[in-house]
C-alpha atoms as a PDB file:
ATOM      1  CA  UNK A   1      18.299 -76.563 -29.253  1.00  0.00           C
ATOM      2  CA  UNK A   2      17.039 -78.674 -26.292  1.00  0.00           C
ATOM      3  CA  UNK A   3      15.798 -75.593 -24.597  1.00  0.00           C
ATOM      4  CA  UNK A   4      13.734 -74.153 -27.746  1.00  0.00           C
ATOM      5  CA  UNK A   5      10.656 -76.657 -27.450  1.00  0.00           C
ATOM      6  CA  UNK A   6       9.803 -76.179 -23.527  1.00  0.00           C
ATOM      7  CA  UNK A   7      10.344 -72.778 -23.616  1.00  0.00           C
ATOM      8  CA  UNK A   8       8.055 -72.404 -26.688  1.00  0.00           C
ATOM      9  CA  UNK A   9       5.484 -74.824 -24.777  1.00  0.00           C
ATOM     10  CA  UNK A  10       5.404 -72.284 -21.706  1.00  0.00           C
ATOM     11  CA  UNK A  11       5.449 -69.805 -23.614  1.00  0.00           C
ATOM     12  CA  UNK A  12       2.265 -70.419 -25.449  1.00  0.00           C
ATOM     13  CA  UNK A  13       0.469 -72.405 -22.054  1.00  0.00           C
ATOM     14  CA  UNK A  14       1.658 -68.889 -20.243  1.00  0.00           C
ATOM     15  CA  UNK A  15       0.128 -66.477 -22.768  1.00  0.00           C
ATOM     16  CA  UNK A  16      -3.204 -68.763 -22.751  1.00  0.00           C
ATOM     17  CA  UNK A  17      -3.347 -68.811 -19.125  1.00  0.00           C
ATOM     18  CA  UNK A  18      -2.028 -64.973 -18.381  1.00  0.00           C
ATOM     19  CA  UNK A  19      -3.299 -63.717 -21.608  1.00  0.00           C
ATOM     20  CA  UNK A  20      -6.807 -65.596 -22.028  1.00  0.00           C
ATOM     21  CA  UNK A  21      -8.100 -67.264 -19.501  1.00  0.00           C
ATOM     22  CA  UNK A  22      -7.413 -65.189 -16.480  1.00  0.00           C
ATOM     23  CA  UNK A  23      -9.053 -61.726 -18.328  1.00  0.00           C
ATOM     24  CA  UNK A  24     -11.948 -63.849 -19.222  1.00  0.00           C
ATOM     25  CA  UNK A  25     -12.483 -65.356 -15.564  1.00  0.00           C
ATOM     26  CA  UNK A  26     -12.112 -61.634 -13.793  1.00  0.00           C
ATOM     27  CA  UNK A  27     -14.121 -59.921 -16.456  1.00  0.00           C
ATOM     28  CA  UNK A  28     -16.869 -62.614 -16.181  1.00  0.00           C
ATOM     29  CA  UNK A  29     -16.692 -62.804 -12.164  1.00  0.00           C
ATOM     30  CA  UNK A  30     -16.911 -58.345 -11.971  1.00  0.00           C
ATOM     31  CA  UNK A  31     -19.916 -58.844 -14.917  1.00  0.00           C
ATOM     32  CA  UNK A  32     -21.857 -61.487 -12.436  1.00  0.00           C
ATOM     33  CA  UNK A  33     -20.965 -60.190  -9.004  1.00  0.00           C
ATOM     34  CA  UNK A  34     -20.322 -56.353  -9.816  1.00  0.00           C
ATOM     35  CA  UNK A  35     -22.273 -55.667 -12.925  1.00  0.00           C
ATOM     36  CA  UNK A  36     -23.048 -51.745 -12.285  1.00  0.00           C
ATOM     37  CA  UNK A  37     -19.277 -50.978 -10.498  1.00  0.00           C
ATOM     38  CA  UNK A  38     -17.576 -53.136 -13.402  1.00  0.00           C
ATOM     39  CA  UNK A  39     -19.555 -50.864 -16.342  1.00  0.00           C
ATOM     40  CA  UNK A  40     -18.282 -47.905 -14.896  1.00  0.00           C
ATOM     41  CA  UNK A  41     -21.128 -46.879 -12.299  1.00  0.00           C
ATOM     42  CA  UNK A  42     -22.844 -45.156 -15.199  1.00  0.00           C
ATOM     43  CA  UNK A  43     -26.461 -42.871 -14.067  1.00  0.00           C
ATOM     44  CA  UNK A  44     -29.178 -42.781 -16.642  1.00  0.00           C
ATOM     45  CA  UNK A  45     -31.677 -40.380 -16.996  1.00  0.00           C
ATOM     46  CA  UNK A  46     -35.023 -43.263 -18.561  1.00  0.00           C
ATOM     47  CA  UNK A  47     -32.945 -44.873 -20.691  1.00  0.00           C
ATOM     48  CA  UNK A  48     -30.390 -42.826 -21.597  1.00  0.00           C
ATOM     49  CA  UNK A  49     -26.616 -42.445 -19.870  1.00  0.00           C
ATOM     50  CA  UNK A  50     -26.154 -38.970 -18.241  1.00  0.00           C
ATOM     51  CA  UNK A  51     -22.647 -39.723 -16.626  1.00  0.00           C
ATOM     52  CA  UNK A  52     -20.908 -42.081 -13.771  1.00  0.00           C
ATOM     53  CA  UNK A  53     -21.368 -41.332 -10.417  1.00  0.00           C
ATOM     54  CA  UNK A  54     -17.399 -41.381 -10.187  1.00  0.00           C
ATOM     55  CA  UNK A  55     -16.654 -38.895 -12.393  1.00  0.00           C
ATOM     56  CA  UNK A  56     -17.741 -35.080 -11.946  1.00  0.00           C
ATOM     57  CA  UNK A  57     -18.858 -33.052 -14.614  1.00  0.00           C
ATOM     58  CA  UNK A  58     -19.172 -29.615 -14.943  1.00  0.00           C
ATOM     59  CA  UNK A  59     -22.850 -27.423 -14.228  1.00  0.00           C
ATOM     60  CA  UNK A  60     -22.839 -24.046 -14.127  1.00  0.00           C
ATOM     61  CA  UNK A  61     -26.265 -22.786 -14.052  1.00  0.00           C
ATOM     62  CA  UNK A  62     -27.794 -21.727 -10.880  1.00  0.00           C
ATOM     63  CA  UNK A  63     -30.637 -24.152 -10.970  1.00  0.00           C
ATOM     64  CA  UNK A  64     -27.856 -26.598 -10.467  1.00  0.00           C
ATOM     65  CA  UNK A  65     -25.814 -27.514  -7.775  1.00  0.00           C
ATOM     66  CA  UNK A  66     -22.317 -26.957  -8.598  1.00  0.00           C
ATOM     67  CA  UNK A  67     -19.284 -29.166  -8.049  1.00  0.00           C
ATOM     68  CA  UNK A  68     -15.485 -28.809  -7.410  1.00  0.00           C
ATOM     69  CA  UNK A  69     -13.445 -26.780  -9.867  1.00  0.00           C
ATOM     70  CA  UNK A  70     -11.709 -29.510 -12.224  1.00  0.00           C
ATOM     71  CA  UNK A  71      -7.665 -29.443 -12.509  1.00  0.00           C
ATOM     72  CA  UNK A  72      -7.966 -30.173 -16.314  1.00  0.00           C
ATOM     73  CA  UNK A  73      -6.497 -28.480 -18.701  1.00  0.00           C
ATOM     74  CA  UNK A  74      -8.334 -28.452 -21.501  1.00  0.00           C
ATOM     75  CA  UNK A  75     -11.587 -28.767 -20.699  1.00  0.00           C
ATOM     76  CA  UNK A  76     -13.353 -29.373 -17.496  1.00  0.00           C
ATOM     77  CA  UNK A  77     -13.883 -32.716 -16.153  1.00  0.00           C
ATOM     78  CA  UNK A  78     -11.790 -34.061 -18.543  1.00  0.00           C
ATOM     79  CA  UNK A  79     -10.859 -38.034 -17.154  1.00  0.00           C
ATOM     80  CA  UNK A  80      -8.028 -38.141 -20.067  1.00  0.00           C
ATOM     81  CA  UNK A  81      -6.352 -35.092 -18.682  1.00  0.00           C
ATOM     82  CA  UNK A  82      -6.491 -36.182 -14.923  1.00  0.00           C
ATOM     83  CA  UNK A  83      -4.439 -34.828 -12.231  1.00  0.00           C
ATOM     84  CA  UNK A  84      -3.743 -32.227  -9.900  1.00  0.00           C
ATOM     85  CA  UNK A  85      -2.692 -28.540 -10.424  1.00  0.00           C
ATOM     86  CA  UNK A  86       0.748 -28.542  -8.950  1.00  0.00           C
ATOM     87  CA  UNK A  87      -0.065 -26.056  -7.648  1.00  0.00           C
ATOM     88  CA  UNK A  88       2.131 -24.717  -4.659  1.00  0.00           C
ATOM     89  CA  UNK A  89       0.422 -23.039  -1.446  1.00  0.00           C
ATOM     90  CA  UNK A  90       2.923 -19.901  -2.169  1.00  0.00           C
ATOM     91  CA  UNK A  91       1.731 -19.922  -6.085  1.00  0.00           C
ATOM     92  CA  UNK A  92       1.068 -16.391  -7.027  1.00  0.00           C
ATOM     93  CA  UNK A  93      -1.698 -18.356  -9.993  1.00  0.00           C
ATOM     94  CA  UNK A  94      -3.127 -20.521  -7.185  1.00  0.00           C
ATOM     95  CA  UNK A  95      -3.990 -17.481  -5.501  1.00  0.00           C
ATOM     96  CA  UNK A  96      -5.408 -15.899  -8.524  1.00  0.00           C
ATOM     97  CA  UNK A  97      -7.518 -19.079  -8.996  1.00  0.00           C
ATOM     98  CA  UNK A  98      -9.164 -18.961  -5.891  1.00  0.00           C
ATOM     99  CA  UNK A  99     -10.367 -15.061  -5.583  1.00  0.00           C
ATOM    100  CA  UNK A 100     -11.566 -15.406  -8.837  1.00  0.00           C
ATOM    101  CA  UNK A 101     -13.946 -18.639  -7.485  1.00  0.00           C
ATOM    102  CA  UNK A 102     -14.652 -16.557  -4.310  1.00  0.00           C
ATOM    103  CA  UNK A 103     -15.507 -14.137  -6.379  1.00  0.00           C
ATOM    104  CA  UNK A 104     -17.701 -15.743  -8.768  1.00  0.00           C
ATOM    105  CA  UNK A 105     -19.548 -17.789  -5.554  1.00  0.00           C
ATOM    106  CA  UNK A 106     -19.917 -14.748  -4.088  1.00  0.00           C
ATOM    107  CA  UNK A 107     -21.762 -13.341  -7.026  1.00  0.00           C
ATOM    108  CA  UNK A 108     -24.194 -16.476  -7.439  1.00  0.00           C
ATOM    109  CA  UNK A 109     -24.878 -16.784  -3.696  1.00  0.00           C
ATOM    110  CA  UNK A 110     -25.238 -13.452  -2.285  1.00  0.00           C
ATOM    111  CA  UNK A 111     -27.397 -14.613   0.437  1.00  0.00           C
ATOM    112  CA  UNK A 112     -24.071 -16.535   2.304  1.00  0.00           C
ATOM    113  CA  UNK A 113     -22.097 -14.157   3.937  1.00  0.00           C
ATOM    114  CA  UNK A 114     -19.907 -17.054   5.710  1.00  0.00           C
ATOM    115  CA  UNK A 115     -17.117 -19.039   4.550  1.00  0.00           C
ATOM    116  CA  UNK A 116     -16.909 -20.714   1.468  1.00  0.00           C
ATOM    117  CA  UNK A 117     -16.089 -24.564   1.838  1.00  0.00           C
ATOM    118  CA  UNK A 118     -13.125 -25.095   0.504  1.00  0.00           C
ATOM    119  CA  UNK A 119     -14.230 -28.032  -1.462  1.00  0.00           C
ATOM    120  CA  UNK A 120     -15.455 -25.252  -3.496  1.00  0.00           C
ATOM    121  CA  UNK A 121     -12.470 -23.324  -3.849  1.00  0.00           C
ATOM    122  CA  UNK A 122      -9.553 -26.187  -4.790  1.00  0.00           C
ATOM    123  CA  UNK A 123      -9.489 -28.834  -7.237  1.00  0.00           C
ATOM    124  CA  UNK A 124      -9.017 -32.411  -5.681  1.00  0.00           C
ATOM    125  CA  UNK A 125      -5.923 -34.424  -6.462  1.00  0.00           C
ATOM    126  CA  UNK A 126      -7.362 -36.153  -9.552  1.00  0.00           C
ATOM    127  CA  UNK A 127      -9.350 -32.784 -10.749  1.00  0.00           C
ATOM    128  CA  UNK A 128     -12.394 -35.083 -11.383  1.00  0.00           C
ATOM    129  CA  UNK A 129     -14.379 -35.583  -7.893  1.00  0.00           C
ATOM    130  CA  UNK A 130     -17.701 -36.171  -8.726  1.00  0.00           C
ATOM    131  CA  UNK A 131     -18.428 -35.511  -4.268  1.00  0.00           C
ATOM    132  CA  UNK A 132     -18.748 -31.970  -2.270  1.00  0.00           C
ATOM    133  CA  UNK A 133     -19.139 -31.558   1.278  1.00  0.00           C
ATOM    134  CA  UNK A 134     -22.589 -31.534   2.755  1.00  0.00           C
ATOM    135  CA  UNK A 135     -21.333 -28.072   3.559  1.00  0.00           C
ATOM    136  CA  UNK A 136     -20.368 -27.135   0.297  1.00  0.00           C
ATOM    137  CA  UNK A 137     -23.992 -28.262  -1.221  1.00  0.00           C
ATOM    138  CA  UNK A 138     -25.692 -26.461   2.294  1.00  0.00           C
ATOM    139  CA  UNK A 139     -23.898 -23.046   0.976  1.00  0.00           C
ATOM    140  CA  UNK A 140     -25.532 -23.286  -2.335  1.00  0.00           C
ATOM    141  CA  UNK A 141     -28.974 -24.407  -1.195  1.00  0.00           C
ATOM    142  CA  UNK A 142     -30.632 -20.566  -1.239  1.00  0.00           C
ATOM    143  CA  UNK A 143     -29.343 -19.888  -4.997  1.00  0.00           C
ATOM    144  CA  UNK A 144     -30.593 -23.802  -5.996  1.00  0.00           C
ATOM    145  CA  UNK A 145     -33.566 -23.052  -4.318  1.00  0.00           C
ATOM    146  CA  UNK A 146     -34.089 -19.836  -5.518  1.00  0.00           C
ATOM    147  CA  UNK A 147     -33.526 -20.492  -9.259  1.00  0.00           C
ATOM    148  CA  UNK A 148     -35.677 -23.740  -9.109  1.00  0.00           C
ATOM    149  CA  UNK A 149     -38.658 -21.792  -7.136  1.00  0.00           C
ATOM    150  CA  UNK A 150     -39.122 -24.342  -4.605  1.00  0.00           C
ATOM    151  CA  UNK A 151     -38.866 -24.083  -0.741  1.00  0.00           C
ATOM    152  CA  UNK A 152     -35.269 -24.485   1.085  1.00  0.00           C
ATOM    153  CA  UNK A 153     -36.573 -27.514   2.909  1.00  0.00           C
ATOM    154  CA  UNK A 154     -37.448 -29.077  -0.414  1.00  0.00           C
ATOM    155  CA  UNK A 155     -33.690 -28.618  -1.144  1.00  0.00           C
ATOM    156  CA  UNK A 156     -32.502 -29.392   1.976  1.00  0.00           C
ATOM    157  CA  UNK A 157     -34.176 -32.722   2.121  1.00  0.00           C
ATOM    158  CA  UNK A 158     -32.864 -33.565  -1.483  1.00  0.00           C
ATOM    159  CA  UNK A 159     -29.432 -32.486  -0.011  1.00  0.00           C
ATOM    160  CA  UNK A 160     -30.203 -35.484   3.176  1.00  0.00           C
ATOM    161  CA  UNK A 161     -31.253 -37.905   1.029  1.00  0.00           C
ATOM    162  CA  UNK A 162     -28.095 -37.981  -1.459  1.00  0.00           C
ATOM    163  CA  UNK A 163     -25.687 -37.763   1.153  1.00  0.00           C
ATOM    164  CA  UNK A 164     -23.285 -40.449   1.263  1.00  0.00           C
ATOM    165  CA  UNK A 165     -22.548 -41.169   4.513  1.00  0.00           C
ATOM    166  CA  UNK A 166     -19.091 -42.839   5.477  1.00  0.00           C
ATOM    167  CA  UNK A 167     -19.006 -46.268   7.660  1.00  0.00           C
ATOM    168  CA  UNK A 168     -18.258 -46.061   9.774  1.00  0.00           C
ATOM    169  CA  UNK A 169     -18.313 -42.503  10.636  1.00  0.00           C
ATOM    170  CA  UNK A 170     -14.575 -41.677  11.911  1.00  0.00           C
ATOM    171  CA  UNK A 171     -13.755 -43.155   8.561  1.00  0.00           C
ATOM    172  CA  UNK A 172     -13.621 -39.592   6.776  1.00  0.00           C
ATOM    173  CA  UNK A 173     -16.522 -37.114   6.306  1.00  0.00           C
ATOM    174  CA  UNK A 174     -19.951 -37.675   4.585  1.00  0.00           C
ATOM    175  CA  UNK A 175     -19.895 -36.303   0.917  1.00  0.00           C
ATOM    176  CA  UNK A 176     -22.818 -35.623  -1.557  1.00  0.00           C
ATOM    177  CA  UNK A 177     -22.556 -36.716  -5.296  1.00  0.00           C
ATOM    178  CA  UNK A 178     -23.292 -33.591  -7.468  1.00  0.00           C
ATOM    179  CA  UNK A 179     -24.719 -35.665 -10.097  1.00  0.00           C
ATOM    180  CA  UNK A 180     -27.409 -37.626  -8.090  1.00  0.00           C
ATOM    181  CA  UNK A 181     -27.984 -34.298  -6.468  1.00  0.00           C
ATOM    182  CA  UNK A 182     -29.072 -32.675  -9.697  1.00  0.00           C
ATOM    183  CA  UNK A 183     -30.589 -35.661 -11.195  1.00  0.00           C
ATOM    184  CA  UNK A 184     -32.827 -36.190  -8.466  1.00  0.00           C
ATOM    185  CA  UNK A 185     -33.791 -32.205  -8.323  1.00  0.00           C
ATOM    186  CA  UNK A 186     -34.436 -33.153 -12.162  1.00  0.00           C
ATOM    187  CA  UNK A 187     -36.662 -35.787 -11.534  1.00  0.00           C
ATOM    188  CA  UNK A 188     -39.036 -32.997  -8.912  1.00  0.00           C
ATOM    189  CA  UNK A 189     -40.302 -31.511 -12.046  1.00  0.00           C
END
């Protein structure tokens, strides 16, 4: 019975510590020093919340600039359902899934006769990258363009302007958020 009491005492002083007061200090330090990353990096539109610039979602008009294909099951984007296709290379579906995006790019951007990036072809890892290549959003410049009636260099300089650029630069590739892409070809109106 010796051992009851202490072991109730840490218990309790552990909980308040682990439970209470360590929560409380991280969640106030990421409010004060991290405020936007902390609330999810969340875009508004005026006042109101369009999405986070970490998650994609899913346009598919051609006045918008168009974003990975999502792995989700259910629906696209989905951050609950997160997670690859599994997908082998030899999958007979995989393969499927693919010519029909080639096929549907194809369609929607008749004017590009090269390659497709194939950022636009395969789901990432996670099925919810909200980033394409700067070649990826170059290949659908004509159709955005196009559908938006403004010039390609208006496009193109939207397309400069919301690239992310990675630091340094051997550090991967620079990458364009969809999102601020079509929010700030939004805001041209």
């Amino acid at each position: 019975m010796s051992y009851l009491r202490p072991s109730l005492v840490m218990l309790i002083l552990l909980t308040l510590i682990t439970g209470i007061a360590y929560p409380l200090l991280t969640t106030g330090l990421s409010q004060l020093l991290f405020s936007s990353t902390a609330n999810g990096s969340l875009l508004y539109q005026g006042d109101k919340v369009v999405g986070s610039a970490l998650i994609g979602q899913n346009f598919a008009k051609p006045e918008y600039f168009w974003g990975r294909p999502s792995a989700t099951a259910d629906s696209a984007y989905n951050a609950m359902a997160s997670g690859g296709s599994n997908l082998a290379t030899t999958n007979p579906a995989l393969d499927k899934a693919i010519a029909e995006r080639v096929k549907q790019l194809r369609q929607a951007n008749p004017a590009m006769s090269g390659p497709i990036p194939v950022d636009l072809l395969t789901a990432s890892g996670s099925g919810l990258d909200p980033q394409i290549s700067v070649a990826a959003a170059r290949y659908q410049l004509t159709r955005v363009a196009s559908a938006r009636q403004l010039t390609e260099a208006q496009i193109a300089k939207l397309i400069e302007e919301t690239t992310e650029r990675a630091t340094p630069n051997f550090m991967g590739e620079s990458v364009v958020n969809v999102l601020k892409l079509n929010l700030a070809l939004d805001a041209l109106k």
